[in-house]
Protein backbone atom coordinates (compact mmCIF):
# COMPACT_ATOMS: atom_id res chain seq x y z
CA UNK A 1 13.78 -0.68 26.57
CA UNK A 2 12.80 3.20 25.14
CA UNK A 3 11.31 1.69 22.14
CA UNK A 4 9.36 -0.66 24.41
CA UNK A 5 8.00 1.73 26.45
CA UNK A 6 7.21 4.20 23.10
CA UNK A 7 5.18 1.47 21.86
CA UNK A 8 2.96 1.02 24.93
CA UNK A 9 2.72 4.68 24.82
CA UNK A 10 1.60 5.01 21.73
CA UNK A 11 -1.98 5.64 22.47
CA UNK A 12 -1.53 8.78 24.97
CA UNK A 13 1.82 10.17 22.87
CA UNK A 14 1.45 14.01 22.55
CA UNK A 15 0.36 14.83 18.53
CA UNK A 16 3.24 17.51 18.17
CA UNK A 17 5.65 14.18 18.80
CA UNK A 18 3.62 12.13 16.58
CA UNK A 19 3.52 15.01 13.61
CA UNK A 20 7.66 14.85 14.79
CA UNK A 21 7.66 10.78 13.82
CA UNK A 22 5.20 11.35 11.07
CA UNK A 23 7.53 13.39 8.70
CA UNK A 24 9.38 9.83 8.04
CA UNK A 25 6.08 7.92 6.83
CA UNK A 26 3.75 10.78 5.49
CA UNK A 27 5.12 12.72 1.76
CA UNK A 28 3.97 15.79 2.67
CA UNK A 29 0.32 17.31 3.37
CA UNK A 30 -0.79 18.74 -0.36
CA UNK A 31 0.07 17.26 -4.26
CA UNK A 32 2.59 19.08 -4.78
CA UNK A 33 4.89 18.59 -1.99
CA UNK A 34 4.32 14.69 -2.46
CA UNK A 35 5.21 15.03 -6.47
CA UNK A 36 8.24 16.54 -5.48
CA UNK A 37 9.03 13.35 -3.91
CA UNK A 38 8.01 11.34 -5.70
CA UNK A 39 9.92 12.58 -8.10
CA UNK A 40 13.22 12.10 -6.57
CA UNK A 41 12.18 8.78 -5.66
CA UNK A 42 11.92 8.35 -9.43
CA UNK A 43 15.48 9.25 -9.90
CA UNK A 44 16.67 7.04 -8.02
CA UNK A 45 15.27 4.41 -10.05
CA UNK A 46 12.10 3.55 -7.88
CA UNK A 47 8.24 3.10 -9.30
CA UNK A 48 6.31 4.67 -6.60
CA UNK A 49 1.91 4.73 -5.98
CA UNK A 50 0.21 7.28 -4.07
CA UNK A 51 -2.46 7.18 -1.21
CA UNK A 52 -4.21 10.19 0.01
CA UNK A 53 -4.19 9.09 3.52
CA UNK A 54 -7.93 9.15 5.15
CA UNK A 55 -10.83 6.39 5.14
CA UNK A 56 -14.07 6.07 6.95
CA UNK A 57 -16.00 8.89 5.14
CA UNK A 58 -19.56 9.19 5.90
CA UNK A 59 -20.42 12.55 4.26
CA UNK A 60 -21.24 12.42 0.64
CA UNK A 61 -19.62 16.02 -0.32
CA UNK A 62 -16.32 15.10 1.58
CA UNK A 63 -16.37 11.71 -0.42
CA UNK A 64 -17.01 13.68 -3.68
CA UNK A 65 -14.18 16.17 -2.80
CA UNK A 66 -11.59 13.04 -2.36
CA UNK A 67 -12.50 11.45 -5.72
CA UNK A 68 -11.98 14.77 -7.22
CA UNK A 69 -8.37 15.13 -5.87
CA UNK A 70 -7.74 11.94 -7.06
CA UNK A 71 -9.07 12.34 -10.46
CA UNK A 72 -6.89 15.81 -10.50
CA UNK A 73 -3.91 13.82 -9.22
CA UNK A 74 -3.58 11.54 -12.25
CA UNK A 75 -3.91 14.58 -14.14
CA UNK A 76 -0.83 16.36 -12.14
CA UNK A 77 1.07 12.58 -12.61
CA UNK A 78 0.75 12.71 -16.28
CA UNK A 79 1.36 16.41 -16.72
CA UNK A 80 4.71 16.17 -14.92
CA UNK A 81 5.56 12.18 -16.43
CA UNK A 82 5.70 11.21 -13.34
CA UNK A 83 6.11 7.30 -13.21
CA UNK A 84 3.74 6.32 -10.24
CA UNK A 85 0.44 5.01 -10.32
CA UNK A 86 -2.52 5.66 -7.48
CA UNK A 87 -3.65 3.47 -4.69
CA UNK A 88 -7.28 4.04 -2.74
CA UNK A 89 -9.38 2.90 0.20
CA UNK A 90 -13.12 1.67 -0.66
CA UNK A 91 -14.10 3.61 2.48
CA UNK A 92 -12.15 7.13 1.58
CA UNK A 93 -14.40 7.40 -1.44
CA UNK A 94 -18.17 6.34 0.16
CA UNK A 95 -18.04 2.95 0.91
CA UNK A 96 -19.78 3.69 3.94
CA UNK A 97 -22.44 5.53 2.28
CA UNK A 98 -23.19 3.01 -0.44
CA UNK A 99 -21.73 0.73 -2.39
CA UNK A 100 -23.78 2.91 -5.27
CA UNK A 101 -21.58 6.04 -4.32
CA UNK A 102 -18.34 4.23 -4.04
CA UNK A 103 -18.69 2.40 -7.52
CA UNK A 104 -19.49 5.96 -8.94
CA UNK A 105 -17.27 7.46 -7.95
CA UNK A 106 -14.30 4.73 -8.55
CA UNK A 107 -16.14 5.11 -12.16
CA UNK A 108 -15.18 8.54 -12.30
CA UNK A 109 -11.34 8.08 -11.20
CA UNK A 110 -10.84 5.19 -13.40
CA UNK A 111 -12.36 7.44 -16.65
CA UNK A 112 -8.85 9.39 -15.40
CA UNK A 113 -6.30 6.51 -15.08
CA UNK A 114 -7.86 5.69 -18.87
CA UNK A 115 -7.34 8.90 -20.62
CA UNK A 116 -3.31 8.91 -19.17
CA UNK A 117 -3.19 4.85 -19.86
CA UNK A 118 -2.09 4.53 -16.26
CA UNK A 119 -3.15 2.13 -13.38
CA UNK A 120 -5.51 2.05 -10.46
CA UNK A 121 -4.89 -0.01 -7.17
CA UNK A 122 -7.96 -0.56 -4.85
CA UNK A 123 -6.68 -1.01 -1.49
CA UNK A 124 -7.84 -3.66 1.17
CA UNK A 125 -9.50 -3.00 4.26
CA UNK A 126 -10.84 -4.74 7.13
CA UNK A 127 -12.64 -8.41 6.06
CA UNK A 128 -15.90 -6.52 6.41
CA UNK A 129 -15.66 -5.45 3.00
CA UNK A 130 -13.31 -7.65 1.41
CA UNK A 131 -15.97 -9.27 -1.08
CA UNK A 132 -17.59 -6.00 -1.58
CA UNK A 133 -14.22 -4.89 -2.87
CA UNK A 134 -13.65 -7.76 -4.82
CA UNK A 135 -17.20 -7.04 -6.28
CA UNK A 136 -16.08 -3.74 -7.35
CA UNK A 137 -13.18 -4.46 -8.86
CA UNK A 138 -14.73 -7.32 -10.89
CA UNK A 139 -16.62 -4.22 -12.03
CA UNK A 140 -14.29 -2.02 -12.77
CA UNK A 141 -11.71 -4.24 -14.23
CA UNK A 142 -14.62 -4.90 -17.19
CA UNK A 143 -14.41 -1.81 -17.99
CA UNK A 144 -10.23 -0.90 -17.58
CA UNK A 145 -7.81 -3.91 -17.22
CA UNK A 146 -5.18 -1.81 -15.39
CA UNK A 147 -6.95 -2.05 -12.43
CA UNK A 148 -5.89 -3.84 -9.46
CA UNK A 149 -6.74 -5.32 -5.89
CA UNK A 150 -4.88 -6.37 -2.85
CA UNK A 151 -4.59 -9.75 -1.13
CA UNK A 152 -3.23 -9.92 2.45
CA UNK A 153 -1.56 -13.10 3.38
CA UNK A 154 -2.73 -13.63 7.13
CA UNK A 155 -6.60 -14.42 5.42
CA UNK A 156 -7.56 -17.46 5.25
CA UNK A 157 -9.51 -17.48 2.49
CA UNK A 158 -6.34 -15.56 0.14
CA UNK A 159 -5.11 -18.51 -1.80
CA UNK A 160 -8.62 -19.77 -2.84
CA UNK A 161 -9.34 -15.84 -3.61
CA UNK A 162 -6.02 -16.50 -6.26
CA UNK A 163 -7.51 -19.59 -7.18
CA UNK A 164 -10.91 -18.09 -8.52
CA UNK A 165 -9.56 -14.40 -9.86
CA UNK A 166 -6.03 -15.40 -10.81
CA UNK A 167 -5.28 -14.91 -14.30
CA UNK A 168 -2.83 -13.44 -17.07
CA UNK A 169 -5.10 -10.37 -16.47
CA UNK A 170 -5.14 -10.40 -12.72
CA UNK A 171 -2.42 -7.84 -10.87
CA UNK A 172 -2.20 -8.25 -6.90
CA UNK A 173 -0.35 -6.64 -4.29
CA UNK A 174 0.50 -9.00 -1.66
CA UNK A 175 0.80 -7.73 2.05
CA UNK A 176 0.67 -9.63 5.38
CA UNK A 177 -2.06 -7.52 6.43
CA UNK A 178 -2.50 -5.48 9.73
CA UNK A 179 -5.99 -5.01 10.71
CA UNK A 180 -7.23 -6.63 13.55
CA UNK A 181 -9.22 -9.94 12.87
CA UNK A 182 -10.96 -12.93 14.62
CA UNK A 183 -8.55 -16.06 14.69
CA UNK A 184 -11.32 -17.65 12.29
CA UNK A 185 -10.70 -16.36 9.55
CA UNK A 186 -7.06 -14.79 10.00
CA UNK A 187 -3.61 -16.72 10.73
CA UNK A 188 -2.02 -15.07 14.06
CA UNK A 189 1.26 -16.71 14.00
CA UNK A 190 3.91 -14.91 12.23
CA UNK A 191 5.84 -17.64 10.76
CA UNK A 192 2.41 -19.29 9.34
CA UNK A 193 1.92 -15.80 7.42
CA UNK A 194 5.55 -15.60 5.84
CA UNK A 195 4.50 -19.40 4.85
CA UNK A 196 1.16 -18.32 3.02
CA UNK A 197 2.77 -15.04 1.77
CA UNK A 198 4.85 -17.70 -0.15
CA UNK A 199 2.30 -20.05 -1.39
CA UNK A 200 0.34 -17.17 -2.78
CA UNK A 201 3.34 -15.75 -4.34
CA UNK A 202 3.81 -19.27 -6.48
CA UNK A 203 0.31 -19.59 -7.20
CA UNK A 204 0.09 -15.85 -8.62
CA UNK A 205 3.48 -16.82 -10.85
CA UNK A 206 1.53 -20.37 -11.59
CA UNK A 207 -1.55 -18.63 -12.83
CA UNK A 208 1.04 -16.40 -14.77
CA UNK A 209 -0.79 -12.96 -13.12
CA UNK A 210 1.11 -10.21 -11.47
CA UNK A 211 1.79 -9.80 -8.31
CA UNK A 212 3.40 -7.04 -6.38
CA UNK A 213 5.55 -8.15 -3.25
CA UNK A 214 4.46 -5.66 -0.63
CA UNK A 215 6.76 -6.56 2.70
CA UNK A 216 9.86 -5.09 4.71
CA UNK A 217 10.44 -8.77 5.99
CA UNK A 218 14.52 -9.33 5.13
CA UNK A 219 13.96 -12.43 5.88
CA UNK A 220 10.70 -12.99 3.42
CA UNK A 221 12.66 -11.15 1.04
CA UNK A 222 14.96 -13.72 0.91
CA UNK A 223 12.58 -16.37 0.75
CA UNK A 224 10.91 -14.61 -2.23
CA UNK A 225 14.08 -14.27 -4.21
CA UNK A 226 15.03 -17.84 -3.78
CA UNK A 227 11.45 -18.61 -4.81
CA UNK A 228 12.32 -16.50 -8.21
CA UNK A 229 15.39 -18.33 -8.90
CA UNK A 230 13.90 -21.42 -8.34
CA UNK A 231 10.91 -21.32 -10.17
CA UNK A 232 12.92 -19.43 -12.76
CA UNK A 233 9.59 -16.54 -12.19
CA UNK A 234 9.71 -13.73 -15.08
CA UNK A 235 10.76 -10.39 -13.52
CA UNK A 236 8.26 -8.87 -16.12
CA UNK A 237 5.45 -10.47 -13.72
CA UNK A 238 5.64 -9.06 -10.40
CA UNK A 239 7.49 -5.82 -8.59
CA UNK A 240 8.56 -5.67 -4.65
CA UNK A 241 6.69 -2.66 -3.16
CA UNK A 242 7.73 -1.08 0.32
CA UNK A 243 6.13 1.80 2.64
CA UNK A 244 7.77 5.28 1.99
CA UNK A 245 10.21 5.80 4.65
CA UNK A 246 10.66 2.59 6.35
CA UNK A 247 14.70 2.14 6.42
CA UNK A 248 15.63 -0.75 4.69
CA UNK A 249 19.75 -0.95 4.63
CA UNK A 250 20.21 -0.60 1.47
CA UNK A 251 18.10 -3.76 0.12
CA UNK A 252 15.87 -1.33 -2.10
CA UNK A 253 19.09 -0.26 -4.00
CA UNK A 254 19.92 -4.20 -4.23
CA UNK A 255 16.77 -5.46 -5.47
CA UNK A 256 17.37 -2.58 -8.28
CA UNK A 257 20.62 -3.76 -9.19
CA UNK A 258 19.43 -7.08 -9.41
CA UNK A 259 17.35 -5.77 -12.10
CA UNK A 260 13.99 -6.08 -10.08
CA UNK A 261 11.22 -3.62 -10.24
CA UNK A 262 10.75 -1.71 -6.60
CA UNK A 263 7.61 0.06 -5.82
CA UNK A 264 7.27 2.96 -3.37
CA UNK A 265 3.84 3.44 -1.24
CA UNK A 266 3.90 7.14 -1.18
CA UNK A 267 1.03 8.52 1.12
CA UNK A 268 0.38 11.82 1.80
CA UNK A 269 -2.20 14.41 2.88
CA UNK A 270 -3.04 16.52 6.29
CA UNK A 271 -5.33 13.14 7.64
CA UNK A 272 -1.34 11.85 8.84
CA UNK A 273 -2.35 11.25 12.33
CA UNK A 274 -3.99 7.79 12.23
CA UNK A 275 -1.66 6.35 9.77
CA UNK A 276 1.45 7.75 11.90
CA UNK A 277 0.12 6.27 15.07
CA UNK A 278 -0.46 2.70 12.94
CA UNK A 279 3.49 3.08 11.99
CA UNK A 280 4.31 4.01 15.46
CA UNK A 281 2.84 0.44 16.93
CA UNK A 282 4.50 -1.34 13.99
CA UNK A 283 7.80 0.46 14.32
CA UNK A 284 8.82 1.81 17.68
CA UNK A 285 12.34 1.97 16.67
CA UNK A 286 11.70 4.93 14.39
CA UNK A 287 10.07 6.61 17.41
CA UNK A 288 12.99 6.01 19.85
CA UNK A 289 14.90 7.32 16.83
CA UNK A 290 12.77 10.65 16.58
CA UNK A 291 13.22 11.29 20.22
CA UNK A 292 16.95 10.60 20.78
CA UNK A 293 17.40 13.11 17.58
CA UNK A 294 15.21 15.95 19.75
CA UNK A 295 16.77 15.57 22.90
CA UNK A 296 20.27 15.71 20.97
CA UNK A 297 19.79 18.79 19.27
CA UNK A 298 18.51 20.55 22.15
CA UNK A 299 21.37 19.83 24.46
């Protein structure tokens, strides 16, 4: 009932309790506090990618100042041999300005993930710009093959996008998807997701590309790992990937064992608040957790 009511509350929750929550989800608030953890995350035998959190930017210097942090970031990665690659938003680099500034400066980032032969994830946003995306990273892919692109399962339109870009060269992350979209063009019902999570799955092992399992779903999980048995799928052609700090009882340290590559979304940066709140709807057990912890250790 607590974690009911914190999830209808989300929207008018005080920011010093959501800063409280955030410190589960969000790697710290500069580079170096997240390379520390990332680091430890490598020692414990897990890949991980970054995200400096933010999106939305309208103001060309702003824009120019986040493609510069991530441009020094790979440098920081490499310096330290980290083993994590970097994911980014469309919109935290100028897609709202133009798609002009965006593909500039993706061009300039991408000159950095080439020098330090690492890889570059564009993230997925809203299906406002999903072909514009894909547009850019037809683009950029010509010019550096480790590049990547996400697919989001509740889309309609996903396995036909797997049908036209999948390839030996094509790398995916696959995620249900959570931003809010007309019944058109999105599947609502949960089950019917988990179901097209799976096709696209097979069809990215058919078309031999790789994909990267993005879910916390046990029971997709599951489903995925019988699929991989089944279709007897190369573990050299896909990797599970999971949100930094969402407990998982103990099925990361499994799906190592198994011998299974497991990727870490490590975001970070002092834009936490929207991302927290996003968590906080999705996960209202962490915030019931938060708050039972502060009443506890002030009685």
């Amino acid at each position: 009932m607590l974690n009911k009511l914190l999830a209808l509350s989300v929207p008018i929750l005080p920011k010093w309790f959501v800063e409280l929550f955030s410190k589960s989800y969000v790697a710290g608030y500069n580079s170096k506090e997240v390379l520390s953890i990332v680091k430890e995350l490598n020692n414990k035998g897990f890949s991980a990618t970054i995200d400096i959190l933010g999106e939305h930017v309208s103001d060309l210097d702003i824009a120019e100042k986040i493609t510069k942090e991530y441009c020094d970031l790979y440098e920081k990665i490499y310096q330290d041999s980290i083993d994590s690659n970097i994911s980014i938003k469309p919109s935290h680099i100028g897609l709202d300005i133009s798609e002009e500034v965006v593909l500039n400066n993706f061009q300039k980032i991408l000159k950095k993930a080439k020098k330090h032969s690492n890889f570059l994830r564009i993230d997925m946003e809203s299906s406002r710009s999903t072909d514009i995306t894909f547009k850019i990273y037809d683009q950029l892919k010509s010019t550096y093959s480790d590049t990547g692109v996400v697919l989001q399962a509740y889309l309609r339109r996903s396995l036909e996008d797997i049908e036209s870009l999948g390839s030996a060269k094509f790398n995916a992350r696959i995620c249900k998807g959570i931003y809010q979209e007309n019944s058109k063009i999105a599947i609502k019902d949960s089950e019917k997701i988990r179901v097209n999570f799976l096709k696209m799955a097979k069809l990215m092992s058919e078309k031999k590309s790789y994909a990267c399992y993005a879910t916390h779903d046990q029971h997709l999980i599951d489903s995925l790992l019988d699929m991989i048995k089944k279709y007897n799928v190369d573990s050299s052609t896909f990797e599970f990937q999971v949100l930094y700090g969402v407990p998982m009882n103990g099925r990361l340290e499994k799906l190592l064992s198994l011998g299974y590559k497991v990727r870490v979304y490590v975001p970070f940066g002092p834009d936490w608040y929207d991302y927290s709140l996003r968590r906080l709807k999705e996960n209202p057990d962490i915030a019931g957790y938060v708050l039972k912890n502060l009443f506890s250790k002030n009685s």
